[in-house]
N, C-alpha and C. Protein backbone atom coordinates (compact mmCIF):
# COMPACT_ATOMS: atom_id res chain seq x y z
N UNK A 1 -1.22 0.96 6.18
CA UNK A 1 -2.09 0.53 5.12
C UNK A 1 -3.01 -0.58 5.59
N UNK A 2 -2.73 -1.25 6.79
CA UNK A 2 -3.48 -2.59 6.70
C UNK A 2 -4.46 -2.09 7.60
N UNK A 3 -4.43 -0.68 8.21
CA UNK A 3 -5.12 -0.35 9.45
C UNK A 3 -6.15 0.54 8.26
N UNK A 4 -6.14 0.54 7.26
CA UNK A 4 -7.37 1.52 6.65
C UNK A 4 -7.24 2.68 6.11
N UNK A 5 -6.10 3.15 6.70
CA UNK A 5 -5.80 4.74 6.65
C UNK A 5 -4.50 4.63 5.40
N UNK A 6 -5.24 6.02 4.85
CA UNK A 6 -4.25 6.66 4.16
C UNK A 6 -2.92 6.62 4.11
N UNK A 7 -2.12 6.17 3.31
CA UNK A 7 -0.45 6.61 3.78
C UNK A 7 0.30 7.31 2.17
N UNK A 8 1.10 8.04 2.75
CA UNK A 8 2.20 8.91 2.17
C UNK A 8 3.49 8.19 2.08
N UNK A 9 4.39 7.71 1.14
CA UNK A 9 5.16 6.62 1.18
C UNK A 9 5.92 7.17 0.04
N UNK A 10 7.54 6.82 -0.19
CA UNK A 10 8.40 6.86 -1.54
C UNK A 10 8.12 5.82 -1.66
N UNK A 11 9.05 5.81 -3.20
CA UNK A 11 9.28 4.20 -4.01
C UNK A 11 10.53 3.71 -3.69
N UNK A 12 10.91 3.79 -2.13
CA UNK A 12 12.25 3.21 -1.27
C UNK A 12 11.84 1.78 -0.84
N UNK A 13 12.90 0.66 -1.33
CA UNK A 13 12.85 -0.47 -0.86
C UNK A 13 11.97 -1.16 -1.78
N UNK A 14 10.81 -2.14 -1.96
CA UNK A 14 10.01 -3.02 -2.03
C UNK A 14 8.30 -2.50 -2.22
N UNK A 15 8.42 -1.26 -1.41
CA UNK A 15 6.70 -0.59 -1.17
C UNK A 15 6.36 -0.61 -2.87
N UNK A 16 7.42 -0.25 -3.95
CA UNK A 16 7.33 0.15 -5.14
C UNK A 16 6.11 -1.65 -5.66
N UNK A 17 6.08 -2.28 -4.71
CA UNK A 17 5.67 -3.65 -5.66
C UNK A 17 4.09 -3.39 -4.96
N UNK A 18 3.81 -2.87 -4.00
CA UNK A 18 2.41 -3.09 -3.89
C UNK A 18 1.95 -1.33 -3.43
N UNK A 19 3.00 -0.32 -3.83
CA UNK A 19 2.07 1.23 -3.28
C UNK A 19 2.28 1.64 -4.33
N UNK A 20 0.74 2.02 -4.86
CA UNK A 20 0.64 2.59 -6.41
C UNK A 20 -0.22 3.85 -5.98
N UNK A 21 0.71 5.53 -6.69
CA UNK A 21 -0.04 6.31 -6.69
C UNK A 21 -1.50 6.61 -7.01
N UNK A 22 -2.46 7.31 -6.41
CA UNK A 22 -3.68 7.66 -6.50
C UNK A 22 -4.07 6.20 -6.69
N UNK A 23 -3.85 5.23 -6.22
CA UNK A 23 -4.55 3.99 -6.49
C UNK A 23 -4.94 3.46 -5.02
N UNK A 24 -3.96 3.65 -3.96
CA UNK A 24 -3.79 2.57 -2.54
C UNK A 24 -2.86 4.05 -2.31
N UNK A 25 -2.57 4.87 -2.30
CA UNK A 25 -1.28 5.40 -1.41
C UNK A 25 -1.33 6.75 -2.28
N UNK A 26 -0.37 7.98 -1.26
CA UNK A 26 0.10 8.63 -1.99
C UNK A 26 1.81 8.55 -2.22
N UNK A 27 2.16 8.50 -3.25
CA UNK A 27 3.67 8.36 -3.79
C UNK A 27 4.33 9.29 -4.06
N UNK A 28 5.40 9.81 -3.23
CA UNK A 28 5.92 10.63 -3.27
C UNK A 28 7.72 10.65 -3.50
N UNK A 29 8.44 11.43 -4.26
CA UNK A 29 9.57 10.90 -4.87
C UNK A 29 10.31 11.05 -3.31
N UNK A 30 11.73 10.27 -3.00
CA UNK A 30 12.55 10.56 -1.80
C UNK A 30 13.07 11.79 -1.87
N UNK A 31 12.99 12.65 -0.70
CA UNK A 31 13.93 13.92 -0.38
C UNK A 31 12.55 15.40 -1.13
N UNK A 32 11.65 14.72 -1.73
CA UNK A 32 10.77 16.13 -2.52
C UNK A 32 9.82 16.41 -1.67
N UNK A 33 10.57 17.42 -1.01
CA UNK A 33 9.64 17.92 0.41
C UNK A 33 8.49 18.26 -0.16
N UNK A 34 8.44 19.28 -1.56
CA UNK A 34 7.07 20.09 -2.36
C UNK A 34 6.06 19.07 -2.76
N UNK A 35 6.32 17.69 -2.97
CA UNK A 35 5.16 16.56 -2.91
C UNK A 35 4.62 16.32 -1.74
N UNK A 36 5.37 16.17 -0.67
CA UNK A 36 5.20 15.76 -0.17
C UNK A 36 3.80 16.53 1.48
N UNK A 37 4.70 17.70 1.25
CA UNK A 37 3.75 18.92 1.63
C UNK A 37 2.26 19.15 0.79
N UNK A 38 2.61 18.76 -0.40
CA UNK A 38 1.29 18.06 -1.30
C UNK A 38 0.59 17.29 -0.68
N UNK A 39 1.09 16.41 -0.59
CA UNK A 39 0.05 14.96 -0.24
C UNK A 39 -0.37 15.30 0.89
N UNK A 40 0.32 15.69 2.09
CA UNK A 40 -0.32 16.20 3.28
C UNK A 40 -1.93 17.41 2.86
N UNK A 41 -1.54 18.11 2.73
CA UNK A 41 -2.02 19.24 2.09
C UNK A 41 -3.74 18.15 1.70
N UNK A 42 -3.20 17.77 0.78
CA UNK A 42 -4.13 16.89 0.22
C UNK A 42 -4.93 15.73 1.23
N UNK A 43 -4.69 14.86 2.19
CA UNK A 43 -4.97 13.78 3.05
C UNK A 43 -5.67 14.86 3.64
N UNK A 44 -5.66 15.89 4.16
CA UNK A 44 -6.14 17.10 5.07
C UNK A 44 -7.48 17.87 3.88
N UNK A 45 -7.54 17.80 3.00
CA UNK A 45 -8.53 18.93 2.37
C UNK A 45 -9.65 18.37 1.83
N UNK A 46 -8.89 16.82 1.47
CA UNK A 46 -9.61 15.84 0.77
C UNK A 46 -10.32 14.53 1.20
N UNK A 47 -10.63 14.71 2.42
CA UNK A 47 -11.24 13.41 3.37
C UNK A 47 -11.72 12.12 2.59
N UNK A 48 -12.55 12.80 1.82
CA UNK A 48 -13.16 11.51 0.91
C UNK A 48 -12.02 11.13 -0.13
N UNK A 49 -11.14 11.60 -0.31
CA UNK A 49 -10.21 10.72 -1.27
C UNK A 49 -9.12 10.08 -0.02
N UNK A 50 -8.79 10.85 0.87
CA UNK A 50 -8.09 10.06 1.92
C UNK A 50 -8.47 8.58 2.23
N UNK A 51 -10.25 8.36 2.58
CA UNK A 51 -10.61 7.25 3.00
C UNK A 51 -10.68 6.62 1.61
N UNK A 52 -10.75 6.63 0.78
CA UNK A 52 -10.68 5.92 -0.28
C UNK A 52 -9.56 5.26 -0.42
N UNK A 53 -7.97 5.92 -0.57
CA UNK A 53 -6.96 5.20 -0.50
C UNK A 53 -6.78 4.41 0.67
N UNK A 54 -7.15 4.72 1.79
CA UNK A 54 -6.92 3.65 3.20
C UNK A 54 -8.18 2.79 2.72
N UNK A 55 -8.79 2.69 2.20
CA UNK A 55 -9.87 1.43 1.88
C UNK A 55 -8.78 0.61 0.81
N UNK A 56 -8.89 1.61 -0.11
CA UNK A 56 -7.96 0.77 -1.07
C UNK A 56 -6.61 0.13 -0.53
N UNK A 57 -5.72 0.61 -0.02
CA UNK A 57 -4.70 -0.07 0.48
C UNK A 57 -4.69 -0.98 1.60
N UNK A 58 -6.15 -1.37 2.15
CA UNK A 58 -6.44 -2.15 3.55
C UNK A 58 -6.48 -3.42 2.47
N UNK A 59 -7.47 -3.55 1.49
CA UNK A 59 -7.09 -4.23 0.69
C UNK A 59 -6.48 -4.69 -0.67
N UNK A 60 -5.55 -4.06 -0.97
CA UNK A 60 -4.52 -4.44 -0.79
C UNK A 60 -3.56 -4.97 0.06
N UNK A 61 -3.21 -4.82 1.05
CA UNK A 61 -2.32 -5.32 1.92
C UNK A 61 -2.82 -7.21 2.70
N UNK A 62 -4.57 -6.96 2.40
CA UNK A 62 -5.06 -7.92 2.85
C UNK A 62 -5.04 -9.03 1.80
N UNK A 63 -5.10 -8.65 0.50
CA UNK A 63 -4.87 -9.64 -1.02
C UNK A 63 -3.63 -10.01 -0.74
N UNK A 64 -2.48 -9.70 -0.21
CA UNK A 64 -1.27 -10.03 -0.53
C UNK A 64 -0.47 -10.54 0.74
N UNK A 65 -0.81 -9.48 1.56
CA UNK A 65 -0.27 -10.65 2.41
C UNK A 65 -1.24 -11.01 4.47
N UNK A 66 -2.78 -11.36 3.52
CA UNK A 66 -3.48 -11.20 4.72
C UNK A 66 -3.83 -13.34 5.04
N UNK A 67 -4.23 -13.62 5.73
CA UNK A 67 -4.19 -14.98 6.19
C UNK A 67 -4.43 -16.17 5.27
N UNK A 68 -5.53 -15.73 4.17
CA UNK A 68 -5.62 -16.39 3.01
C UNK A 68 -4.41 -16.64 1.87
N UNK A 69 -4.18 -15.46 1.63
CA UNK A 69 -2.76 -15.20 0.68
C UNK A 69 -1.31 -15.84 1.24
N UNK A 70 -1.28 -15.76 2.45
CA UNK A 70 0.13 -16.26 2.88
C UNK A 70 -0.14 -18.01 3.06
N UNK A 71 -1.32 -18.48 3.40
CA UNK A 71 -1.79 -19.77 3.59
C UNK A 71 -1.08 -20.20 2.39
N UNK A 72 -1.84 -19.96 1.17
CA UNK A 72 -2.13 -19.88 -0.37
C UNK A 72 -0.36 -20.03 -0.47
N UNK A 73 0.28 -19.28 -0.55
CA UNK A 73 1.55 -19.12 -0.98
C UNK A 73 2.65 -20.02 -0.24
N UNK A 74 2.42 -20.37 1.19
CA UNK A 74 2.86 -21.49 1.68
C UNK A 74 2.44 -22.85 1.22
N UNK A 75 1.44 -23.11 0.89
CA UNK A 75 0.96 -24.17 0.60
C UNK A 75 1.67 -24.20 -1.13
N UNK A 76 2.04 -23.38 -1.82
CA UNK A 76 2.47 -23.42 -2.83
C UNK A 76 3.73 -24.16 -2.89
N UNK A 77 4.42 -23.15 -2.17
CA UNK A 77 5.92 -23.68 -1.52
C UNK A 77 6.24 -25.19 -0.96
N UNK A 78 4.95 -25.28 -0.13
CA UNK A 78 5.43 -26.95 -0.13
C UNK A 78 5.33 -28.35 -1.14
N UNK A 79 4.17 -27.55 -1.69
CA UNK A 79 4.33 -28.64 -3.10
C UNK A 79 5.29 -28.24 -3.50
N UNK A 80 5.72 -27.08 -4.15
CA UNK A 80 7.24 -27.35 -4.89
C UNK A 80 8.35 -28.02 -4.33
N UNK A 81 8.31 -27.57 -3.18
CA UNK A 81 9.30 -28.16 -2.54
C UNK A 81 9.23 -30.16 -2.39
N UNK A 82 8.03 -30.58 -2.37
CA UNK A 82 8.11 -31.53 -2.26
C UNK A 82 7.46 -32.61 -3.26
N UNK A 83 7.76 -31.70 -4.71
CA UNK A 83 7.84 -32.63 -5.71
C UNK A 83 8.60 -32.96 -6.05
């Protein structure tokens, strides 16, 4: 995702907080090969919606956790911490 490109991903682990179907990613349930052969299917037929989600999910990944955002969120942490 942070490289631009398209990705095919379940809602296993944590991805569920920042990979949102047809938004940044395609989402596909764990073990459902028939989605998943979908989404391929799809990344392959559909170029211009492919680069759209790798745009979309580059930033995303860059809002959340790209040099600004982690600065931002450290710097948060140390005021709390050191009030």
């Amino acid at each position: 995702m942070a490289c631009g490109l398209p990705a095919i991903t379940t809602q296993a682990g944590g991805i569920k907080d920042f990979a949102q179907h047809d938004r940044n990613a395609w989402v596909v349930a764990p073990g459902d090969l028939a989605a998943l052969a979908a989404a391929l299917r799809s990344m392959l037929e559909a170029p211009e919606q492919a680069a759209r989600l790798g745009r979309a999910a580059r930033e995303t990944v860059l809002g959340r956790f790209g040099e600004d955002a982690v600065a931002a969120a450290y710097e948060r942490l140390l005021r709390e911490v050191t009030a």
